[in-house]
C-alpha atoms as a PDB file:
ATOM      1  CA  UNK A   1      27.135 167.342 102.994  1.00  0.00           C
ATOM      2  CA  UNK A   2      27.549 170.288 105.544  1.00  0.00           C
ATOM      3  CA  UNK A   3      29.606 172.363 105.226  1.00  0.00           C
ATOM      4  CA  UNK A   4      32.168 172.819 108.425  1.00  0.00           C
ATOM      5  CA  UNK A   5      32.677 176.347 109.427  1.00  0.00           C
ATOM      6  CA  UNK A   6      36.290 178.070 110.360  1.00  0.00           C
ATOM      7  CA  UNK A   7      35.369 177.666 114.046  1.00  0.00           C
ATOM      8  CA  UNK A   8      34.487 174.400 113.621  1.00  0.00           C
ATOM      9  CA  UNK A   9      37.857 172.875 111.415  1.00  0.00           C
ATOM     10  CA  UNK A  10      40.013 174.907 114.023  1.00  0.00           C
ATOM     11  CA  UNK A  11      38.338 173.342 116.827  1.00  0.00           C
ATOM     12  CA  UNK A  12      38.804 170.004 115.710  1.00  0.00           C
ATOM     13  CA  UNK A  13      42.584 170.336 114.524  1.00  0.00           C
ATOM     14  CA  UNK A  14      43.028 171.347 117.987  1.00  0.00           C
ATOM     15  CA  UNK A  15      41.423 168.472 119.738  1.00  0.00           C
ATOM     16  CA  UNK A  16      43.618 166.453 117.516  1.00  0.00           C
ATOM     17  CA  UNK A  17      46.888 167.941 118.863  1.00  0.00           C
ATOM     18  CA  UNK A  18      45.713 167.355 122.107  1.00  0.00           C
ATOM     19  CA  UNK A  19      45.049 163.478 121.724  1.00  0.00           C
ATOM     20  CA  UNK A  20      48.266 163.379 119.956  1.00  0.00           C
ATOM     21  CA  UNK A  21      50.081 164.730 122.859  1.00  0.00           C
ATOM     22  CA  UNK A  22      48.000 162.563 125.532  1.00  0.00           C
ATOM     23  CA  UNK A  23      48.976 159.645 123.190  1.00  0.00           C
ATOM     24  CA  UNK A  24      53.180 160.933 123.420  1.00  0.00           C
ATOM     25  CA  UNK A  25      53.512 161.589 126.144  1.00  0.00           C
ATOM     26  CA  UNK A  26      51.579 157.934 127.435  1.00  0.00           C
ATOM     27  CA  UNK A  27      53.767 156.357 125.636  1.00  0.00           C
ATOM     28  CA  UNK A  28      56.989 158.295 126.651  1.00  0.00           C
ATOM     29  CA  UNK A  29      56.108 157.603 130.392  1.00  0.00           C
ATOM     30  CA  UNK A  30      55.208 154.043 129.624  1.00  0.00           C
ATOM     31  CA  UNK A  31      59.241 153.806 127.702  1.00  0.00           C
ATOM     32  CA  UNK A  32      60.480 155.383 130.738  1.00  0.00           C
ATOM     33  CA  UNK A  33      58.597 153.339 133.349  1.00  0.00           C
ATOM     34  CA  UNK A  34      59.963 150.026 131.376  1.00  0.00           C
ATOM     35  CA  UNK A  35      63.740 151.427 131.267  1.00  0.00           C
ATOM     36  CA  UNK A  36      63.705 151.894 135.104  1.00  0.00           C
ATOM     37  CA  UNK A  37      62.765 148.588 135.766  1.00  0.00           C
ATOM     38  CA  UNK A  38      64.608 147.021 133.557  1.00  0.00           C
ATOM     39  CA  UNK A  39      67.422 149.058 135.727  1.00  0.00           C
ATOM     40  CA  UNK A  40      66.272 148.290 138.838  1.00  0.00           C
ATOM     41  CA  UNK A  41      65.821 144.839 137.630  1.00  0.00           C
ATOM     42  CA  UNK A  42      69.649 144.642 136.785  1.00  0.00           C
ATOM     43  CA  UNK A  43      70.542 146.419 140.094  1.00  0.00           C
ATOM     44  CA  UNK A  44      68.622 143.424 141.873  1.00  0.00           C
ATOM     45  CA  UNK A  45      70.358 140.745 140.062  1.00  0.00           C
ATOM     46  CA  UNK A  46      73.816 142.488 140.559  1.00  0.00           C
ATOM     47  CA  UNK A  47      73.356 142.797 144.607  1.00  0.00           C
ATOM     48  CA  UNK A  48      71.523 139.333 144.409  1.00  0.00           C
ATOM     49  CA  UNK A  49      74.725 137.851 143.506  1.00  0.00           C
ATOM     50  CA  UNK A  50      77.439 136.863 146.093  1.00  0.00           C
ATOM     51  CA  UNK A  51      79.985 139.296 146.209  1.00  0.00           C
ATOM     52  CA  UNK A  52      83.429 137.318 146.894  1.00  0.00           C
ATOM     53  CA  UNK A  53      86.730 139.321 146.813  1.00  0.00           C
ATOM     54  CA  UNK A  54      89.765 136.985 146.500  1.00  0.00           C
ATOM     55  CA  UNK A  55      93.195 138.752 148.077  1.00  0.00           C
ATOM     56  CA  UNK A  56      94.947 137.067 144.868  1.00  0.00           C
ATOM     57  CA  UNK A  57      93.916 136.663 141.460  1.00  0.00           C
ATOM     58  CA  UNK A  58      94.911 132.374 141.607  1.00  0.00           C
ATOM     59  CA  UNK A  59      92.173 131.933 144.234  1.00  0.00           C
ATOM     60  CA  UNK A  60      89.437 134.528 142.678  1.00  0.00           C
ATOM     61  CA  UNK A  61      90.003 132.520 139.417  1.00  0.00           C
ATOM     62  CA  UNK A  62      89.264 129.030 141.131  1.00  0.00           C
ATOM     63  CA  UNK A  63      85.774 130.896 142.754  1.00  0.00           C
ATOM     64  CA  UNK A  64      85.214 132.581 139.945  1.00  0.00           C
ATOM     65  CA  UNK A  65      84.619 129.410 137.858  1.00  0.00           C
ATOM     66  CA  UNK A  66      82.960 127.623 140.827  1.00  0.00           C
ATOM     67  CA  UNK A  67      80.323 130.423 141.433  1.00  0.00           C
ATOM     68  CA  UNK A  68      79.657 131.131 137.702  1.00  0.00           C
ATOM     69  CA  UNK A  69      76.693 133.481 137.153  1.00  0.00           C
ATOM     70  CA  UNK A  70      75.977 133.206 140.916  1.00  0.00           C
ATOM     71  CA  UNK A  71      78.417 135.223 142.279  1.00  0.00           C
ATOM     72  CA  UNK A  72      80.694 138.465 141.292  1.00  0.00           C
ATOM     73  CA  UNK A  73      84.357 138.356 142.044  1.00  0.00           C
ATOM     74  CA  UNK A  74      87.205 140.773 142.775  1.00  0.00           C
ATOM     75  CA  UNK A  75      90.836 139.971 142.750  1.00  0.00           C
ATOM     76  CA  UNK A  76      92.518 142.478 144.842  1.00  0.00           C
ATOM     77  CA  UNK A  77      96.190 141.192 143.626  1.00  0.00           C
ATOM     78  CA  UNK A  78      96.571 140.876 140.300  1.00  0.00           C
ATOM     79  CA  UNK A  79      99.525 143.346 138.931  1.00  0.00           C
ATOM     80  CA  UNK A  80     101.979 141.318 136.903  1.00  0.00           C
ATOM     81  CA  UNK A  81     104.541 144.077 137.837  1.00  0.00           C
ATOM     82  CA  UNK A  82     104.384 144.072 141.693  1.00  0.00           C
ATOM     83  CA  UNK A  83     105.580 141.848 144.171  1.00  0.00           C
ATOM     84  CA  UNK A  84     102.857 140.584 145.958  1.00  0.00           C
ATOM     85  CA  UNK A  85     104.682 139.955 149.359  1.00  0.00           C
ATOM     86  CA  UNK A  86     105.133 143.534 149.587  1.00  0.00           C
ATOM     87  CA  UNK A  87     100.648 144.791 148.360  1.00  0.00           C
ATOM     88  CA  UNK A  88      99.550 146.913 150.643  1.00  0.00           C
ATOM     89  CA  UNK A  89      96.168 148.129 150.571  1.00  0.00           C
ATOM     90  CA  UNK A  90      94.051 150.798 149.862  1.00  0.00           C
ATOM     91  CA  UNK A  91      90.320 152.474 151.025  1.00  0.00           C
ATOM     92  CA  UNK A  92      89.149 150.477 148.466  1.00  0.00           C
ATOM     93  CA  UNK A  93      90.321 146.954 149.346  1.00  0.00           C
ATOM     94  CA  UNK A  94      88.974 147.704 152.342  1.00  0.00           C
ATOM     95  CA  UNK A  95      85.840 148.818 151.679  1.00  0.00           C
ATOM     96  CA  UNK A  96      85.216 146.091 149.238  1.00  0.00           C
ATOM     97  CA  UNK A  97      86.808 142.845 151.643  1.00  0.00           C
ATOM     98  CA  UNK A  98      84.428 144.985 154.760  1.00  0.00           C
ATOM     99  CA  UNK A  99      81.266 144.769 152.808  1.00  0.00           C
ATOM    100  CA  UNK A 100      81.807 141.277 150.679  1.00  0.00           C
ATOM    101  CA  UNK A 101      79.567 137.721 151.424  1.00  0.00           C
ATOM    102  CA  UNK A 102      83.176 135.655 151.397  1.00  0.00           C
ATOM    103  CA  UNK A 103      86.434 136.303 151.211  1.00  0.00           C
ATOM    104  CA  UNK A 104      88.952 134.098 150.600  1.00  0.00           C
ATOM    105  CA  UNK A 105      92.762 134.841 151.390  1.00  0.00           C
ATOM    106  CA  UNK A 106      95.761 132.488 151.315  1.00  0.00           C
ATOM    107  CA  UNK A 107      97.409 133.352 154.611  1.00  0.00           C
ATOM    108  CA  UNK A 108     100.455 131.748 156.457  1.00  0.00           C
ATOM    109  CA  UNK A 109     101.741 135.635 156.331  1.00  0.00           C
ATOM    110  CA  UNK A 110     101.197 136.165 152.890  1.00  0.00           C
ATOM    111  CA  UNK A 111      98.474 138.514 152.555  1.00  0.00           C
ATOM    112  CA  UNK A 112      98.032 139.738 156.161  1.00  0.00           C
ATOM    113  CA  UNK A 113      96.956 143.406 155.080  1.00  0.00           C
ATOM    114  CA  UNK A 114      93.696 141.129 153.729  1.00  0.00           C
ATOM    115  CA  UNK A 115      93.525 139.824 158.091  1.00  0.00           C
ATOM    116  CA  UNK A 116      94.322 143.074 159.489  1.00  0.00           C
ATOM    117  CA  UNK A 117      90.541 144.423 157.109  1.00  0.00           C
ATOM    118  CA  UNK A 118      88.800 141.382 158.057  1.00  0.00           C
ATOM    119  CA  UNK A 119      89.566 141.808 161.933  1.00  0.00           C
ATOM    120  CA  UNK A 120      89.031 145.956 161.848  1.00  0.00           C
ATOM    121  CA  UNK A 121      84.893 145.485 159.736  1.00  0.00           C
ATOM    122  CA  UNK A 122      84.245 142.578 162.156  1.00  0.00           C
ATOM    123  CA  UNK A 123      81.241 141.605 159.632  1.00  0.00           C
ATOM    124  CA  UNK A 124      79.733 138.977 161.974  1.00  0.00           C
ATOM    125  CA  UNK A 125      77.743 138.013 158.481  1.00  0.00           C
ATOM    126  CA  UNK A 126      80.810 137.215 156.367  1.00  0.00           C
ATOM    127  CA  UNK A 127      81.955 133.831 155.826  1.00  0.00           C
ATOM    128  CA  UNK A 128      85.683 133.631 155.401  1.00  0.00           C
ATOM    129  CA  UNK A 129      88.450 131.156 154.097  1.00  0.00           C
ATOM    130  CA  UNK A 130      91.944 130.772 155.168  1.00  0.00           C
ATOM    131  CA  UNK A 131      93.731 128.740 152.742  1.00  0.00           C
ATOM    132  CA  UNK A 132      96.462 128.430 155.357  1.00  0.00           C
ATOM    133  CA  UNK A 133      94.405 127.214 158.219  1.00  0.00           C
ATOM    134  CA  UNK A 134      92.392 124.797 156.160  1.00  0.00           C
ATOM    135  CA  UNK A 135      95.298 123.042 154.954  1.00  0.00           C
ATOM    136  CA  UNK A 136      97.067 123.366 158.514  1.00  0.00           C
ATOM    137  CA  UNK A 137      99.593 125.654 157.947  1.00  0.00           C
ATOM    138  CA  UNK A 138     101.349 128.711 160.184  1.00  0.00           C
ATOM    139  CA  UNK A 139     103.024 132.174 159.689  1.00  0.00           C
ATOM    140  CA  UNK A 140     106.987 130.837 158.541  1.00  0.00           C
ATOM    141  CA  UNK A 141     105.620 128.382 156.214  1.00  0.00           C
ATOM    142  CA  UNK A 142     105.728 128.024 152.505  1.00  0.00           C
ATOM    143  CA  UNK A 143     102.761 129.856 151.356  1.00  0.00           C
ATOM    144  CA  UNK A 144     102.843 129.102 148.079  1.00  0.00           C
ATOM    145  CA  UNK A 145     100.163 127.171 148.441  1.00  0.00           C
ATOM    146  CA  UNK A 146      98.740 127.321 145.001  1.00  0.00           C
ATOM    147  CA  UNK A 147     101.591 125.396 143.433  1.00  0.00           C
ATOM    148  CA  UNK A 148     101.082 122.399 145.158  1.00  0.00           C
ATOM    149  CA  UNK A 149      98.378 120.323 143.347  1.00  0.00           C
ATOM    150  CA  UNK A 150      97.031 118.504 146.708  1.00  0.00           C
ATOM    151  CA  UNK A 151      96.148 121.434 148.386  1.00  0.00           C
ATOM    152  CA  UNK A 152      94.358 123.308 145.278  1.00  0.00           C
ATOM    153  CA  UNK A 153      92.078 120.435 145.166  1.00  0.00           C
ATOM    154  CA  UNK A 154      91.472 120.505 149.086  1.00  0.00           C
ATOM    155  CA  UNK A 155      90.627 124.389 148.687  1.00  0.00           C
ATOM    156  CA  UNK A 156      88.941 124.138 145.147  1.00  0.00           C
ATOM    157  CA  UNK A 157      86.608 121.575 147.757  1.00  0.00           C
ATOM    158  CA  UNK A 158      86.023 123.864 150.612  1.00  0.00           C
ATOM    159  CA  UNK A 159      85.550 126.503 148.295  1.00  0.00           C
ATOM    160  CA  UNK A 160      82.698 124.419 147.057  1.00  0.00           C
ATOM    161  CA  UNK A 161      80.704 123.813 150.206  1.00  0.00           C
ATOM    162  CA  UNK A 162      81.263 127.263 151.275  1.00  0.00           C
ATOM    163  CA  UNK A 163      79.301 128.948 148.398  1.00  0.00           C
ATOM    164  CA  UNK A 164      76.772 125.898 149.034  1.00  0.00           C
ATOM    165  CA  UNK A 165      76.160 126.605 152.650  1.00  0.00           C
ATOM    166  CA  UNK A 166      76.379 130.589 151.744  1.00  0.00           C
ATOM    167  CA  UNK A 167      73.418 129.911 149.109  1.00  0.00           C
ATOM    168  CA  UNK A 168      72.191 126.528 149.707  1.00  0.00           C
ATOM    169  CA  UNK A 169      68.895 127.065 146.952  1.00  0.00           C
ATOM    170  CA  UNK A 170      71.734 126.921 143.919  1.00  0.00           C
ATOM    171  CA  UNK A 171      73.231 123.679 145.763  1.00  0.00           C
ATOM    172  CA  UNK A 172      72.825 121.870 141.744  1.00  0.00           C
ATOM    173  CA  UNK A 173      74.455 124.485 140.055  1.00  0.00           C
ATOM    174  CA  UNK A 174      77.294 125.155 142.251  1.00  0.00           C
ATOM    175  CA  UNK A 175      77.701 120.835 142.092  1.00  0.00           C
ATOM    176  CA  UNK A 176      77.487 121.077 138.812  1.00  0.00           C
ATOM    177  CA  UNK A 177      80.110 123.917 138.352  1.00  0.00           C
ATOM    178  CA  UNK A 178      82.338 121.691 140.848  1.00  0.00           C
ATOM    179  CA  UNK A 179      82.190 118.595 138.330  1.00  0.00           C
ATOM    180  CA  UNK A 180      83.203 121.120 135.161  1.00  0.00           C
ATOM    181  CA  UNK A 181      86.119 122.583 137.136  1.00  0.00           C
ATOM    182  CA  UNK A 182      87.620 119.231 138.777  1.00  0.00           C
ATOM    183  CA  UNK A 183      87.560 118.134 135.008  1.00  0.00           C
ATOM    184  CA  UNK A 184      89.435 121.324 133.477  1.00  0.00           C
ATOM    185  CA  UNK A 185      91.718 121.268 136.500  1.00  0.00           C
ATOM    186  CA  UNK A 186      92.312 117.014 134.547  1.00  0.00           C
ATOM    187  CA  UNK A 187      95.112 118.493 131.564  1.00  0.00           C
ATOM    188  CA  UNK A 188      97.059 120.325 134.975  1.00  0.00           C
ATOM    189  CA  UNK A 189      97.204 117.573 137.218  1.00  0.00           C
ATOM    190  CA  UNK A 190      98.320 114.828 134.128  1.00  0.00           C
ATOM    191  CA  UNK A 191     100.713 117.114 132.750  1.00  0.00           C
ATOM    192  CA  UNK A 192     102.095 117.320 136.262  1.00  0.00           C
ATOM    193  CA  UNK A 193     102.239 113.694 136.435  1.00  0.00           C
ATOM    194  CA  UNK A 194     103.688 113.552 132.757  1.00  0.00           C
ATOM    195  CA  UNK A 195     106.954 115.269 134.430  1.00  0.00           C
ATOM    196  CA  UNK A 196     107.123 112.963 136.871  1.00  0.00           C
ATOM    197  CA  UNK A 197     106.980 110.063 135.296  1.00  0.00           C
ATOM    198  CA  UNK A 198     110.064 111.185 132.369  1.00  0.00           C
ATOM    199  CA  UNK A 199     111.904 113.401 134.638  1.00  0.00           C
ATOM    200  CA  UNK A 200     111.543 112.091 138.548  1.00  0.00           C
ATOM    201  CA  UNK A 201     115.187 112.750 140.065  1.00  0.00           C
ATOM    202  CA  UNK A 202     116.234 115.058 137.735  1.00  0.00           C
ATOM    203  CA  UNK A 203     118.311 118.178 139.400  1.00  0.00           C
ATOM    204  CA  UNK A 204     117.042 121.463 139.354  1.00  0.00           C
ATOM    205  CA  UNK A 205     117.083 125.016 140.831  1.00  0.00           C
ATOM    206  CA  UNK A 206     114.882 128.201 141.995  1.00  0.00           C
ATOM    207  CA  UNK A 207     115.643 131.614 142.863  1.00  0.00           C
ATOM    208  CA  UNK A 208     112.966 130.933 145.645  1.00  0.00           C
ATOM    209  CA  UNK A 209     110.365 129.012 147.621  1.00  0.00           C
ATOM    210  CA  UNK A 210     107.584 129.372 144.941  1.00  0.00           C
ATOM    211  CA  UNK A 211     108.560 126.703 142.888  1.00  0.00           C
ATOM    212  CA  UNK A 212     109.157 123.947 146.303  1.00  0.00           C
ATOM    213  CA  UNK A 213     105.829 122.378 146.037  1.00  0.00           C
ATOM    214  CA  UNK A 214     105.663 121.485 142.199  1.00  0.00           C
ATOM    215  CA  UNK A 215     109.167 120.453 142.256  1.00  0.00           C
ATOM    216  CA  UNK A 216     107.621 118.124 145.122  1.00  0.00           C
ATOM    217  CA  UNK A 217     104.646 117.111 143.208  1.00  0.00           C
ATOM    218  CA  UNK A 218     106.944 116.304 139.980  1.00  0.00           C
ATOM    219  CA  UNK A 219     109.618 114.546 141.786  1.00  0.00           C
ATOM    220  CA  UNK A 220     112.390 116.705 140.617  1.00  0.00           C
ATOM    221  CA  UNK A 221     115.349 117.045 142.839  1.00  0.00           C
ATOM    222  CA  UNK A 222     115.424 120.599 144.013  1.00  0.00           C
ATOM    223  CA  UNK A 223     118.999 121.456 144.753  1.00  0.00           C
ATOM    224  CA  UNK A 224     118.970 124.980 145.463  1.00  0.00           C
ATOM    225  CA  UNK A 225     119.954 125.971 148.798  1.00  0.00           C
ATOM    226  CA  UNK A 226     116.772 126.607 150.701  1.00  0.00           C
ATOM    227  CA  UNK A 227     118.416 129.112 152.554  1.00  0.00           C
ATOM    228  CA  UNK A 228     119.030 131.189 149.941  1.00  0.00           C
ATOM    229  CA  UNK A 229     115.223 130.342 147.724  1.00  0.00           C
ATOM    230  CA  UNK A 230     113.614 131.650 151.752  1.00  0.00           C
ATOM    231  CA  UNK A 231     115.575 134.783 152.210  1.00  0.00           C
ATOM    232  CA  UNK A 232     114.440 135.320 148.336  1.00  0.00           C
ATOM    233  CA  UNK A 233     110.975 135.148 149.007  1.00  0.00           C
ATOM    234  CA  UNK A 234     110.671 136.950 152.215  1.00  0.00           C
ATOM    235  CA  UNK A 235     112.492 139.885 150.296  1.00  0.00           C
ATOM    236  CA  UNK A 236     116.092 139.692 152.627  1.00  0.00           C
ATOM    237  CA  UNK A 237     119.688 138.854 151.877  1.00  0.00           C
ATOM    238  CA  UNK A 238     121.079 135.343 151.720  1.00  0.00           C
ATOM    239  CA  UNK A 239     124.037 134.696 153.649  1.00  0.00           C
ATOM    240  CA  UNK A 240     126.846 134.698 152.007  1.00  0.00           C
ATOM    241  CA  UNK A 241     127.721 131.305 151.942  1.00  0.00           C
ATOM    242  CA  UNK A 242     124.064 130.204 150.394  1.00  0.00           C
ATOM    243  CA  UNK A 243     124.806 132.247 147.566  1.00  0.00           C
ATOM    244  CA  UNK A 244     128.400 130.794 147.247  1.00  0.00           C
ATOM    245  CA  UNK A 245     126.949 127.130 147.651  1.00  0.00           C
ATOM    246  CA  UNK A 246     124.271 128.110 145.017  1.00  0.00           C
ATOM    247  CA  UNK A 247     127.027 129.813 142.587  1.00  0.00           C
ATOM    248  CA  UNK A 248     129.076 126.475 142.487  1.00  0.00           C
ATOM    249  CA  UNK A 249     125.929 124.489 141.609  1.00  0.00           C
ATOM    250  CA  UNK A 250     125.400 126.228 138.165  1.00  0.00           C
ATOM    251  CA  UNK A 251     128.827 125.677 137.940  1.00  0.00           C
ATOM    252  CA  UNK A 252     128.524 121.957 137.574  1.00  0.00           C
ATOM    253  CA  UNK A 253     130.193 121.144 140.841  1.00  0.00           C
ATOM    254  CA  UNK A 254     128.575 117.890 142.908  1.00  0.00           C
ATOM    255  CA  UNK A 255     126.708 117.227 139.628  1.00  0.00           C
ATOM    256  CA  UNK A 256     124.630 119.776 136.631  1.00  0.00           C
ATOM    257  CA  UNK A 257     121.743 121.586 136.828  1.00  0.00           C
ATOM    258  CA  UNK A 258     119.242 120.617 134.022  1.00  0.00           C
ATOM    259  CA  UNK A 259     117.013 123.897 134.607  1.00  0.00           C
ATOM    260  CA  UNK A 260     116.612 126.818 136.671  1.00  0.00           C
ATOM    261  CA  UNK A 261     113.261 128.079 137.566  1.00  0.00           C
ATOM    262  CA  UNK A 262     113.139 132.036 137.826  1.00  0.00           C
ATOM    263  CA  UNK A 263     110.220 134.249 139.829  1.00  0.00           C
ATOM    264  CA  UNK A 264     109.467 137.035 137.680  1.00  0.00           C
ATOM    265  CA  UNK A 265     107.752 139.110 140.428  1.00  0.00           C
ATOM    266  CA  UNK A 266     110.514 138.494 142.788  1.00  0.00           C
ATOM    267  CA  UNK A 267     113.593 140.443 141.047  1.00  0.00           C
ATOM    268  CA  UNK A 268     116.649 141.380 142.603  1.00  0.00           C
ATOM    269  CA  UNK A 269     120.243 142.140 141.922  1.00  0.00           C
ATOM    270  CA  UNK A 270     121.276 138.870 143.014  1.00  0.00           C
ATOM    271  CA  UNK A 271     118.310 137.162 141.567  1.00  0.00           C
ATOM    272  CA  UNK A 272     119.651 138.436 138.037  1.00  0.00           C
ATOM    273  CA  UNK A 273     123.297 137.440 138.885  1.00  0.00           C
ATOM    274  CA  UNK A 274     122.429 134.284 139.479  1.00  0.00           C
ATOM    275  CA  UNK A 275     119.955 134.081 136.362  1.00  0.00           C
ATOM    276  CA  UNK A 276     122.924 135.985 134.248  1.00  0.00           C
ATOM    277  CA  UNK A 277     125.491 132.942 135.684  1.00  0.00           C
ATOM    278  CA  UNK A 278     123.113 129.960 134.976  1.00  0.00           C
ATOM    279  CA  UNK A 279     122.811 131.484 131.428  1.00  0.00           C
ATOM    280  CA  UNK A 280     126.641 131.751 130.702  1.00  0.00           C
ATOM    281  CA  UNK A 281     126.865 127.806 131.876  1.00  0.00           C
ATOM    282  CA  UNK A 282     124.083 126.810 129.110  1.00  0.00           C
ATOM    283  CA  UNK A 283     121.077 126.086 132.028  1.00  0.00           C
ATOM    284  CA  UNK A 284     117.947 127.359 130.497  1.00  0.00           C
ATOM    285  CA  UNK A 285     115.925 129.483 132.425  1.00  0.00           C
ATOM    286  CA  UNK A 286     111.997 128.620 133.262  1.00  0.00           C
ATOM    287  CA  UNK A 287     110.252 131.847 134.175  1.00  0.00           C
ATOM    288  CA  UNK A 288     107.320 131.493 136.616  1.00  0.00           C
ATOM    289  CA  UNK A 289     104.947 134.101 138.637  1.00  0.00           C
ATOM    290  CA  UNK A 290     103.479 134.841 141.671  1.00  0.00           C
ATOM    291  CA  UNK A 291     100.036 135.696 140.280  1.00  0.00           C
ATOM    292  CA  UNK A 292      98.151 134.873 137.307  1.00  0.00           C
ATOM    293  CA  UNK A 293      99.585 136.278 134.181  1.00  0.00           C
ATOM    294  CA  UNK A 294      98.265 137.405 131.883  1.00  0.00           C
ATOM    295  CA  UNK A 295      95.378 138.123 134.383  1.00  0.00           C
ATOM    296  CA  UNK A 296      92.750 137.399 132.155  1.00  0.00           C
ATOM    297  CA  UNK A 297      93.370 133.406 131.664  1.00  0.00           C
ATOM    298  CA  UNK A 298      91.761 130.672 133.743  1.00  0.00           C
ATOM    299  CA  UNK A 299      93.841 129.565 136.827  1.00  0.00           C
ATOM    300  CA  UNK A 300      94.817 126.263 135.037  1.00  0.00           C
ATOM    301  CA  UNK A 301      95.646 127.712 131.851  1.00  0.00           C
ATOM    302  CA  UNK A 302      97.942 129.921 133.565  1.00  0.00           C
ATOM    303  CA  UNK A 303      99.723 126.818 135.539  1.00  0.00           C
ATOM    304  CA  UNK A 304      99.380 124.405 132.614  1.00  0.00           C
ATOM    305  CA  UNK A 305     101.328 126.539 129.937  1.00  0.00           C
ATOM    306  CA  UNK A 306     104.384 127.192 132.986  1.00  0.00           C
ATOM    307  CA  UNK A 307     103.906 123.471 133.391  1.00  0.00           C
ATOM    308  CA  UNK A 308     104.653 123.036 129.473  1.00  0.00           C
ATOM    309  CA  UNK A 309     107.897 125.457 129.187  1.00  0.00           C
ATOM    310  CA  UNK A 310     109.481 123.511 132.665  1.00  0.00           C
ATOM    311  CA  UNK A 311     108.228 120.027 130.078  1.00  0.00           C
ATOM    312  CA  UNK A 312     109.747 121.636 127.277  1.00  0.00           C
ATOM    313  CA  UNK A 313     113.135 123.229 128.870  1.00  0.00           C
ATOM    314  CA  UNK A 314     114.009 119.323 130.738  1.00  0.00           C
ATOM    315  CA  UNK A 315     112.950 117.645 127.183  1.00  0.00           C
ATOM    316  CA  UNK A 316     115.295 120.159 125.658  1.00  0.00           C
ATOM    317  CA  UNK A 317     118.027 119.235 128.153  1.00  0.00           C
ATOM    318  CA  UNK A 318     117.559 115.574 128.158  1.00  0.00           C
ATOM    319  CA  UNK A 319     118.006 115.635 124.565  1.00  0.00           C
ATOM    320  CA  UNK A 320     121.214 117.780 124.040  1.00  0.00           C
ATOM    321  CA  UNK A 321     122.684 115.169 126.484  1.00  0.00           C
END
């Protein structure tokens, strides 16, 4: 066997570092060629999505569930602390509603900070939905539109064929979300029926206008003065003879109250008075809110458990009687 000289062993331990960093540093460009497109394959899937931003956190759950893994939602009003009535926007909203595939706002005077965006980008590309002028409604209207079971299935629809005609190539998924939310929406819409059926005629109060269209739906007799339940919700003063006429009614007088039905989001001086009164003559209170709460649960979870305490509180009632 020859013998290898010095020359020769150094010469070949050095041609061996020298594969060995050829090999590295192959393989460290090949790691970092696969992490940027795995990158820039997420960063195509996120913009290939539609981006939807819902004024309030009821309608961006409905789309949310409709659009799946499709789309990417933002609620702009969603604070369990703030009166919606009185959002107003920031840079952000608008940059987000100016730049967005679809937004969705409920209208009717509601959310017209969400109008005032929409009109300023002038996005010629951007499909939009006005809950109010789908279901026919004007500025001075009710525009609690979300509590009325009719018109979240008319919307829940049109929010449907909107995302179809925005992406018609994921037509059978979208259908197919459409058929699993109609059925989830099922333990809502009995339970709403459920009251009806025990409790149709039974008297009742609000603080405000949000609670006009379930009490509709249920066929409980809303007593309340409407006066008093509008001037609530648009954040002004009753008159002073609403409030009277709505003081006497806890009272007992022309007949009792079974349950009052309190907005959380819409609290007031007088709100509490009248809360602290129906208290002190035994009416249980029914808390309900503007916006989803806790933000995190589904749309119908949210209106299915304030569905259950109202159950609960007239069951309660009807059995002390």
């Amino acid at each position: 066997m020859k013998k290898l000289t010095q020359v020769e062993i150094i010469g070949g331990i050095t041609a061996a570092i020298i594969i060995a960093v050829v090999v590295l540093t192959s393989t460290n460009i090949s790691q970092q060629q696969n992490t940027q497109s795995a990158i820039s394959s997420a960063s195509s899937s996120s913009t290939s999505k539609i981006q939807i931003v819902a004024a309030e956190n009821f309608w961006g759950s409905l789309i949310s569930q409709l659009g799946g893994t499709h789309v990417q939602v933002l609620s702009v009003v969603s604070d369990p602390n703030a009166d919606p009535h009185e959002y107003e926007s920031n840079s952000a909203d608008a940059q987000a509603i100016a730049t967005a595939n679809f937004v969705i706002v409920n209208g009717a005077g509601y959310d017209d900070w969400a109008l005032k965006i929409i009109a300023a980008s002038n996005n010629s590309n951007q499909k939009v939905l006005n809950v109010a002028d789908l279901l026919g409604k004007k500025s001075g209207d009710n525009p609690h539109f979300w509590y009325d079971p009719t018109y979240v299935n008319e919307t829940v629809n049109k929010m449907y064929s909107d995302l179809v005609s925005i992406d018609p190539t994921n037509t059978a998924y979208y259908t197919q979300q459409y058929t699993n939310l109609n059925a989830s929406l099922g333990q809502y819409n009995s339970r709403i029926n459920e009251i009806k059926q025990q409790f149709h005629g039974t008297r009742v109060a609000s603080t405000e206008s949000i609670f006009v269209y379930i009490a509709n739906a249920t066929g409980l007799d809303l007593v309340s003065p409407p006066e008093f339940m509008e001037s609530v919700a648009e954040g002004n003063d009753p008159s002073a003879q609403s409030v009277v006429q709505f003081q006497q009614q806890l009272q007992g007088q022309g007949g009792n109250l079974t349950v009052l039905v309190y907005n959380e989001q819409t609290v007031t001086p007088l709100t509490q008075s009248i809360k602290a009164l129906a208290a002190k003559e035994g009416i249980p209170t029914v808390g309900v809110t503007e916006t989803i709460q806790p933000p995190d649960v589904s749309f119908q979870d949210w209106m299915n458990g304030e569905l259950l305490t109202l159950q609960n509180a007239l069951n309660a009632q009807a059995l002390g009687k």
